[in-house]
PDB file of N, CA and C in Angstrom:
ATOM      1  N   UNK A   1     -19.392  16.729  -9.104  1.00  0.00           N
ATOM      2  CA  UNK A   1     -18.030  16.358  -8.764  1.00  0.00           C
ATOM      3  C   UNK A   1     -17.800  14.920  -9.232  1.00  0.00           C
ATOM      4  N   UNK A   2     -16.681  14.549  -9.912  1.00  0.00           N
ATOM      5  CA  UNK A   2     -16.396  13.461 -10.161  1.00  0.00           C
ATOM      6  C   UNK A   2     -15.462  12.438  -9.289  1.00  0.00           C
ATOM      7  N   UNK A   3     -15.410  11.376  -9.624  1.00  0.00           N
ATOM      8  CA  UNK A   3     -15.180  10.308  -8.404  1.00  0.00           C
ATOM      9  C   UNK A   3     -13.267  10.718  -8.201  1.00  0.00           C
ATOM     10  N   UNK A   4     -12.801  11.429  -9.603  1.00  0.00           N
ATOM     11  CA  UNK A   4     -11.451  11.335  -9.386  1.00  0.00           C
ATOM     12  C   UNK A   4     -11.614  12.969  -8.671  1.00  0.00           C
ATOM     13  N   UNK A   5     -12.200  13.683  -8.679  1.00  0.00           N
ATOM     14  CA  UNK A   5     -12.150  14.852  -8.057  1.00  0.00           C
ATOM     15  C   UNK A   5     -12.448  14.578  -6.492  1.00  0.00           C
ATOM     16  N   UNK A   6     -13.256  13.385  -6.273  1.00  0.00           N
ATOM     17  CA  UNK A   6     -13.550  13.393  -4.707  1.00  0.00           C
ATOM     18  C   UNK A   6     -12.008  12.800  -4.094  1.00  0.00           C
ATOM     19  N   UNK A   7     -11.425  11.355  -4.971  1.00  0.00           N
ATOM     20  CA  UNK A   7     -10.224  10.596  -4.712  1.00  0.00           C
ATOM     21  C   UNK A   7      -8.947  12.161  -4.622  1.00  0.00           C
ATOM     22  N   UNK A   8      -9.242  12.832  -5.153  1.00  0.00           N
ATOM     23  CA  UNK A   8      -8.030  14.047  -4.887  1.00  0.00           C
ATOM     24  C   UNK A   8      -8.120  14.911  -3.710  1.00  0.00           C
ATOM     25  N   UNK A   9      -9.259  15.211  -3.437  1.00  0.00           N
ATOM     26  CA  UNK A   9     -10.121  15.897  -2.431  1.00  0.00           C
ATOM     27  C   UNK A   9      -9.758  15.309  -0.856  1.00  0.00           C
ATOM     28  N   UNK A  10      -9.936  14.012  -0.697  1.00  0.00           N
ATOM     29  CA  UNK A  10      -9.696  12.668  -0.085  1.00  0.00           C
ATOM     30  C   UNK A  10      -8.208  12.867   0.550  1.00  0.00           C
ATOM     31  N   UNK A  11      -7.727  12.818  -0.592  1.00  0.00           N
ATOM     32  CA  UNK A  11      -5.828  12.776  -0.852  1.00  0.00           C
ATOM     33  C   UNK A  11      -4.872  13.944   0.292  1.00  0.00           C
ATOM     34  N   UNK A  12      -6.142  15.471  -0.109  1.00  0.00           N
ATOM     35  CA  UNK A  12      -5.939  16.596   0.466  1.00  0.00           C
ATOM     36  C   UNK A  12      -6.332  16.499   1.803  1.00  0.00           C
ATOM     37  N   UNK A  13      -7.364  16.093   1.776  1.00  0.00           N
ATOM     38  CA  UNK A  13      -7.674  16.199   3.513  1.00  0.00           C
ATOM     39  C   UNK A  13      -6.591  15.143   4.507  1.00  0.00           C
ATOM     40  N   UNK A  14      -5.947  13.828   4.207  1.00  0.00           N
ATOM     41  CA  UNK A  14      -4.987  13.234   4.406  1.00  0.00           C
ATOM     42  C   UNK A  14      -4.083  14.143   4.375  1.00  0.00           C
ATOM     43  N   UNK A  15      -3.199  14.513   3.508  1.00  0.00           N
ATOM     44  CA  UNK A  15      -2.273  15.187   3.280  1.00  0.00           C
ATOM     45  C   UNK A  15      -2.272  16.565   4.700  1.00  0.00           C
ATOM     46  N   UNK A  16      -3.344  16.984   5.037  1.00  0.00           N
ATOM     47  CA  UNK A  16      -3.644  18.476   5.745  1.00  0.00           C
ATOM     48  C   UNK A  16      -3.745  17.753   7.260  1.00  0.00           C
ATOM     49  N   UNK A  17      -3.249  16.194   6.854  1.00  0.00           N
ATOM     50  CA  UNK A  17      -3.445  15.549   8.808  1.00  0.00           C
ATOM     51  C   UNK A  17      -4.830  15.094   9.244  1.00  0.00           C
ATOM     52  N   UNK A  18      -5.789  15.335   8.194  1.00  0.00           N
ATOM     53  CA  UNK A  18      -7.104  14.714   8.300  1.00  0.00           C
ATOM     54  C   UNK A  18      -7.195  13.056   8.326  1.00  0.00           C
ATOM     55  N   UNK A  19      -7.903  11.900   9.786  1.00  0.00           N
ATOM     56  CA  UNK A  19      -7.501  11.202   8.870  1.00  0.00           C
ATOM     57  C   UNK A  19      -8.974  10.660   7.797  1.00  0.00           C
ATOM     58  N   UNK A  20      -8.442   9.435   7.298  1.00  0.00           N
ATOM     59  CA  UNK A  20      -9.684   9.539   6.274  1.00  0.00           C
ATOM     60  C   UNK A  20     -10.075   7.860   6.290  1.00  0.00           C
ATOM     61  N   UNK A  21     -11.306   7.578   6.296  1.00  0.00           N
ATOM     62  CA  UNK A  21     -11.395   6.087   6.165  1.00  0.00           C
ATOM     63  C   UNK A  21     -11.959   5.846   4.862  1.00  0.00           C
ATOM     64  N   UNK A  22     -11.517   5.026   3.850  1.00  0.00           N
ATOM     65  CA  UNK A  22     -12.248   4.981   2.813  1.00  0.00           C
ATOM     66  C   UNK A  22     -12.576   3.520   2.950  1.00  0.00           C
ATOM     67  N   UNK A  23     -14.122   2.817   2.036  1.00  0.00           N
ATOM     68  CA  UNK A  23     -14.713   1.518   2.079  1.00  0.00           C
ATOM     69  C   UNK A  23     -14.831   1.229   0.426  1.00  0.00           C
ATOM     70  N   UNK A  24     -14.032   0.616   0.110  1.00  0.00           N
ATOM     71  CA  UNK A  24     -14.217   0.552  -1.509  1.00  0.00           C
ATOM     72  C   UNK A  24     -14.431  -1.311  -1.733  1.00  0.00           C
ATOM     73  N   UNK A  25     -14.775  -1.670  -3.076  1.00  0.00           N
ATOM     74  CA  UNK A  25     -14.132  -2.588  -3.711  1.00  0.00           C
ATOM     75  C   UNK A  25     -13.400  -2.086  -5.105  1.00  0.00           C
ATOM     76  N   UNK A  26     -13.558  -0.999  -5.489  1.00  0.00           N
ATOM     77  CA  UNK A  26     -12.476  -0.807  -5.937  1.00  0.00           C
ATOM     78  C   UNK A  26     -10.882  -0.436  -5.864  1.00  0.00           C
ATOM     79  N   UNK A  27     -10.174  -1.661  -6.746  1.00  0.00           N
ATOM     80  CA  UNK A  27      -8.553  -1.895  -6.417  1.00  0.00           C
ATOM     81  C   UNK A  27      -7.889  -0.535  -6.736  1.00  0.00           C
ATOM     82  N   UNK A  28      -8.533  -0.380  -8.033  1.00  0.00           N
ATOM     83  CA  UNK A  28      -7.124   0.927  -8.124  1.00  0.00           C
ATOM     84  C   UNK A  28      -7.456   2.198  -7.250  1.00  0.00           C
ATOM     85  N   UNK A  29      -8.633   2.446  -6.849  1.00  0.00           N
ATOM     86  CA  UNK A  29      -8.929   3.397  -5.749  1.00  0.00           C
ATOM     87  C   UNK A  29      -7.742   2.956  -4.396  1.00  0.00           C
ATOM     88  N   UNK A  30      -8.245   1.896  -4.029  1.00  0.00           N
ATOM     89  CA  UNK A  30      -7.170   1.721  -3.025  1.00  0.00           C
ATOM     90  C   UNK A  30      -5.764   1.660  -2.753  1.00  0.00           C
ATOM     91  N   UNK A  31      -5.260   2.005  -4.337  1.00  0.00           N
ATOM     92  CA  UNK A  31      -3.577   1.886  -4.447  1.00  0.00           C
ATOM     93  C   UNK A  31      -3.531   3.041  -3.868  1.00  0.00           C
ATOM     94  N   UNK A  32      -3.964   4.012  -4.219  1.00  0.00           N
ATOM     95  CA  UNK A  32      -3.656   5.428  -3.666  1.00  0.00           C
ATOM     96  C   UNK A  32      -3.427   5.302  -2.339  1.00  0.00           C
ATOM     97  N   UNK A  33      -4.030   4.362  -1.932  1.00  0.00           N
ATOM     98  CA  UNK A  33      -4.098   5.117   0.306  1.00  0.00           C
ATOM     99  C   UNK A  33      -2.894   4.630   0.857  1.00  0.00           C
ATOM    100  N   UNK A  34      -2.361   5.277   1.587  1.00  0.00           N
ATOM    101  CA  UNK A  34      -0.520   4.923   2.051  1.00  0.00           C
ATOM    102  C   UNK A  34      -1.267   3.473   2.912  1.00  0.00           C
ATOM    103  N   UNK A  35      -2.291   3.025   3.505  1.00  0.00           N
ATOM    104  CA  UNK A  35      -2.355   2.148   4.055  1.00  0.00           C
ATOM    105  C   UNK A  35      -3.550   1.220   3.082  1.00  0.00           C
ATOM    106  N   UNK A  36      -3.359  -0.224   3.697  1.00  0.00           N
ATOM    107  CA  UNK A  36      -4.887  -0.537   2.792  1.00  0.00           C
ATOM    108  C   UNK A  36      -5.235  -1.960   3.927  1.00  0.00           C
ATOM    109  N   UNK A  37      -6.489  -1.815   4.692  1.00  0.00           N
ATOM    110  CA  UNK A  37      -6.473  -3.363   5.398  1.00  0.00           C
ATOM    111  C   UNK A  37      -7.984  -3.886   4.658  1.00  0.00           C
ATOM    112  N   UNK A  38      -7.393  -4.866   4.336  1.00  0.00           N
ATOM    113  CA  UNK A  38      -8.311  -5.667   3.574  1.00  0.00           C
ATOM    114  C   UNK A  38      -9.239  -6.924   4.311  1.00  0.00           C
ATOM    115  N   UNK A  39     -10.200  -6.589   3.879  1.00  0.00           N
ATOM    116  CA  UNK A  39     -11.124  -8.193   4.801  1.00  0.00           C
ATOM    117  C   UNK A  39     -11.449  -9.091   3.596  1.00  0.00           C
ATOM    118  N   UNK A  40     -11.734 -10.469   4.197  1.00  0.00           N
ATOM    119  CA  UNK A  40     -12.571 -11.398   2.808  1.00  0.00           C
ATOM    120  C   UNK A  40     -13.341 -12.364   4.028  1.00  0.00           C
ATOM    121  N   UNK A  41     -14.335 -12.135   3.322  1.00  0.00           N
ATOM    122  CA  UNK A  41     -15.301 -13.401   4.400  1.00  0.00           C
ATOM    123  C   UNK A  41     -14.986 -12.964   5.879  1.00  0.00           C
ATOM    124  N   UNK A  42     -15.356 -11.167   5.995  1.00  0.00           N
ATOM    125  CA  UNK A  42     -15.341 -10.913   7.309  1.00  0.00           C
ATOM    126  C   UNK A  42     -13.805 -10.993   8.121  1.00  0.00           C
ATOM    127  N   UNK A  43     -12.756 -11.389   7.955  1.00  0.00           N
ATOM    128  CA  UNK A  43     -11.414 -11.332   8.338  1.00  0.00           C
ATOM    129  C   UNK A  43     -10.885 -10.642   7.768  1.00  0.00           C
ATOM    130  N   UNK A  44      -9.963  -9.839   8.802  1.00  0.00           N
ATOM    131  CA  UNK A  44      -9.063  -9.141   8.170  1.00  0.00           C
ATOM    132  C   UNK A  44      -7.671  -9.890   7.674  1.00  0.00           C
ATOM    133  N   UNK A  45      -7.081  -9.269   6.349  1.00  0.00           N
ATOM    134  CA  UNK A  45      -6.017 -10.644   5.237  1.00  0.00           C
ATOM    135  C   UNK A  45      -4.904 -10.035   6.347  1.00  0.00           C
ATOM    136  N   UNK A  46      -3.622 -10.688   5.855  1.00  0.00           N
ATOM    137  CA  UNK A  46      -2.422 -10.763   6.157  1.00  0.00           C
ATOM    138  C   UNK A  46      -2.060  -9.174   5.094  1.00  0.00           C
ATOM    139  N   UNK A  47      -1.139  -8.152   5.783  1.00  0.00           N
ATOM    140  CA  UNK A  47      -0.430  -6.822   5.309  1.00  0.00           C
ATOM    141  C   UNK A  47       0.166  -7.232   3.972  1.00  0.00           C
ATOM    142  N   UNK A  48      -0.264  -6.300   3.525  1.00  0.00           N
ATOM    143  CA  UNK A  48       0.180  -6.624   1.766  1.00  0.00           C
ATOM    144  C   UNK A  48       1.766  -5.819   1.870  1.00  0.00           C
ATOM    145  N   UNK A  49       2.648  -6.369   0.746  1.00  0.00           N
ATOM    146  CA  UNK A  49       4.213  -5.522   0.816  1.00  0.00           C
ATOM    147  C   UNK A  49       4.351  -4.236   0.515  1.00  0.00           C
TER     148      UNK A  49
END
């Protein structure tokens, strides 16, 4: 399975009311998620727009 097949997979189980926590450093992975809370140096940042 590939990483964009799991990110769709992911998408579906959200979509079906699942919820889903994802842990990335990758950015464009995280555009996808209707939410995104970000930490740096252990804090969580200020809500992105």
């Amino acid at each position: 399975m590939t990483g964009e097949e799991i990110a769709r997979l992911l998408g579906e189980l959200h979509a079906d009311g699942h919820t889903v926590v994802l842990v990335t450093h990758n950015e464009r992975l995280a555009q996808r998620a209707p939410r995104v809370i970000a930490l740096r140096d252990g804090a969580i940042e200020p809500a992105r727009p």
